[in-house]
Protein backbone atom coordinates (compact mmCIF):
# COMPACT_ATOMS: atom_id res chain seq x y z
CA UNK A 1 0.00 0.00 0.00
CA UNK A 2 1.44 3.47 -0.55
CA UNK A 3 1.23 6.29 1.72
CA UNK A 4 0.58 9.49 1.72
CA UNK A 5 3.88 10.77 2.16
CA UNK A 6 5.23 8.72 -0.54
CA UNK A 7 2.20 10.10 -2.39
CA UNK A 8 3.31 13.68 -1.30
CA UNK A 9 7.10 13.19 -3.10
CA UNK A 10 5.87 11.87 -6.17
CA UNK A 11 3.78 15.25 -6.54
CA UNK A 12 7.43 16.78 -5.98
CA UNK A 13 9.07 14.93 -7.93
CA UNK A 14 6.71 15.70 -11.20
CA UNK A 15 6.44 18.61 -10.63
CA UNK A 16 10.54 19.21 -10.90
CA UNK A 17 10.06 16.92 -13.80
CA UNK A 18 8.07 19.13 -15.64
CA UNK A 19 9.62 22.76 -14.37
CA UNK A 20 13.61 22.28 -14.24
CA UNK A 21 14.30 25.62 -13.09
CA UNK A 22 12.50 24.03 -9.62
CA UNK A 23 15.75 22.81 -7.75
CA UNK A 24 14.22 21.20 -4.45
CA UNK A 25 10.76 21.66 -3.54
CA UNK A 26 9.32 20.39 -0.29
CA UNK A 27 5.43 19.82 1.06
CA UNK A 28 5.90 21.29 4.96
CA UNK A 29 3.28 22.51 7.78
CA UNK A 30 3.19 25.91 8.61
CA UNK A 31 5.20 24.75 11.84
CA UNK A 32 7.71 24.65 9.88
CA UNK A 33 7.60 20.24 9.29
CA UNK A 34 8.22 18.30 6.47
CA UNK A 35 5.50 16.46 5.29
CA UNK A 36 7.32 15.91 2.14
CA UNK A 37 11.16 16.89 0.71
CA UNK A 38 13.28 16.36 -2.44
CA UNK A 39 16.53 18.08 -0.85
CA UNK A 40 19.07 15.49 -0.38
CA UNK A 41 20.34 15.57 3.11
CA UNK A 42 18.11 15.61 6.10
CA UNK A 43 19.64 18.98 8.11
CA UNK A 44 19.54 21.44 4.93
CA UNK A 45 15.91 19.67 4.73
CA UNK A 46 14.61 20.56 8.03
CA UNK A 47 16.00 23.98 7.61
CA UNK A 48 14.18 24.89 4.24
CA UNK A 49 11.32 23.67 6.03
CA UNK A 50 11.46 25.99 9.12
CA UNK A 51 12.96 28.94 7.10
CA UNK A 52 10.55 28.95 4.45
CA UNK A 53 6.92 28.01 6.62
CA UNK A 54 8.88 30.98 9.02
CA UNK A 55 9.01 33.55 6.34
CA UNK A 56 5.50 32.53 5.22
CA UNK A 57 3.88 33.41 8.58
CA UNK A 58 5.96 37.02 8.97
CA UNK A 59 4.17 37.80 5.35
CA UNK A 60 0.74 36.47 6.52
CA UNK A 61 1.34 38.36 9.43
CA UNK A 62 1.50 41.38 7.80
CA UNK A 63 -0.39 41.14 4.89
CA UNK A 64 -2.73 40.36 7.68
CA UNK A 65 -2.35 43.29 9.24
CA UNK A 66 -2.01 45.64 6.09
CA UNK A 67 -4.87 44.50 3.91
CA UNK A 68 -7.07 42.29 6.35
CA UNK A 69 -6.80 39.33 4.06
CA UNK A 70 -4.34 35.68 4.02
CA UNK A 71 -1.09 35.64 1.50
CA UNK A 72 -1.58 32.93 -0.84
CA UNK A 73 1.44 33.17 -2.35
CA UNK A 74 4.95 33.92 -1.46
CA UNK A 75 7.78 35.01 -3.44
CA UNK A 76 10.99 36.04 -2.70
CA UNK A 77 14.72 36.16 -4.35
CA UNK A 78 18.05 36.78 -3.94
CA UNK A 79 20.81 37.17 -6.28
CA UNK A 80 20.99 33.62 -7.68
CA UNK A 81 17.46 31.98 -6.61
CA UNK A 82 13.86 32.52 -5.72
CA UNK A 83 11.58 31.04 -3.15
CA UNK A 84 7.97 30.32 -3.87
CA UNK A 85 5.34 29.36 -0.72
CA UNK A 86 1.52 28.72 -2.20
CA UNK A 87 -0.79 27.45 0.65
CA UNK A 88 -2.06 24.18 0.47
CA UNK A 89 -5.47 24.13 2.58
CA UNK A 90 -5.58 25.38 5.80
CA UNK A 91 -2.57 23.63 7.03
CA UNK A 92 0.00 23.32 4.62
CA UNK A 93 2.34 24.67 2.20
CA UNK A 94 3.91 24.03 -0.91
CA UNK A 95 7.58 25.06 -1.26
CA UNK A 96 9.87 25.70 -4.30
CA UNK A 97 13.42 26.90 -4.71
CA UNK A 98 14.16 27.70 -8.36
CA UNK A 99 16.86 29.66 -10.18
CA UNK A 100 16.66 33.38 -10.75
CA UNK A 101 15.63 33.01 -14.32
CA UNK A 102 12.55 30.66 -14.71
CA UNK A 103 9.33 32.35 -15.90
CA UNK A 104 7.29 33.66 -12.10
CA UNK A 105 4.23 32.70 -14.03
CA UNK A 106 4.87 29.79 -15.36
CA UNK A 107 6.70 28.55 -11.68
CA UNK A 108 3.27 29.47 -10.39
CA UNK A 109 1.00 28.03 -12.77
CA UNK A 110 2.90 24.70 -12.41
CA UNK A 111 2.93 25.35 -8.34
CA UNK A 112 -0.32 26.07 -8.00
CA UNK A 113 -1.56 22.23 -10.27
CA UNK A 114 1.16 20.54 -7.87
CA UNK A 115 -0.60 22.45 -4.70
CA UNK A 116 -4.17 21.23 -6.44
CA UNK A 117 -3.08 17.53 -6.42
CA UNK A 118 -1.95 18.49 -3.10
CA UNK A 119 -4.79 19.26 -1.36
CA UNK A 120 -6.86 16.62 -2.43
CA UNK A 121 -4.55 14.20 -0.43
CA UNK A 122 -5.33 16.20 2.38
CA UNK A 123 -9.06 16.14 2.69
């Protein structure tokens, strides 16, 4: 029988198939705990995990705050790479590290079916 979890990479792992500016991508809760990772070693894991579900909350926090409403997306770069964060339900999120030159809409669009399949799993 398969389980969810191994349910939860394959989603990852087609959705890097079909977008390979996505480098690692990860299925966490917005504690900050992997549900789901393709990074390679377990520390630098964990650590997207926290990071990322950590920067989601400060932006909900204040989008909160600014506009009244929830962010349902997150994006955010640096010189080399970009972070996306889509929210998955109520209690999850979708995470995606991707170089700095992939298309933002098409990273979305193909974040957004992975997040889809997603959420089904989690009803």
């Amino acid at each position: 029988m398969v389980t969810k979890a191994e349910l939860f990479l394959n989603i990852l792992l087609e959705l890097e198939r079909s977008n390979p500016d996505i480098l690692t991508s990860a299925i966490v809760t917005l504690d900050g705990l992997t549900m789901a990772s393709t990074a390679k070693d377990t520390p630098s894991k964990d650590t997207f995990a926290a990071y990322s579900a950590a920067a989601y909350k400060r932006a909900d926090e204040s989008m909160e705050e600014l506009s009244g409403e929830k962010v349902d997306i997150l994006v955010f770069g640096s010189k080399n790479h970009r972070v996306f964060s889509i929210i998955v339900g109520n209690y999850a999120l979708l995470i995606a590290l991707t170089g700095k030159d992939g298309e933002i809409g098409n990273n979305i669009s193909e974040l957004r079916k992975a997040a889809g399949k997603i959420e089904e799993l989690l009803i």
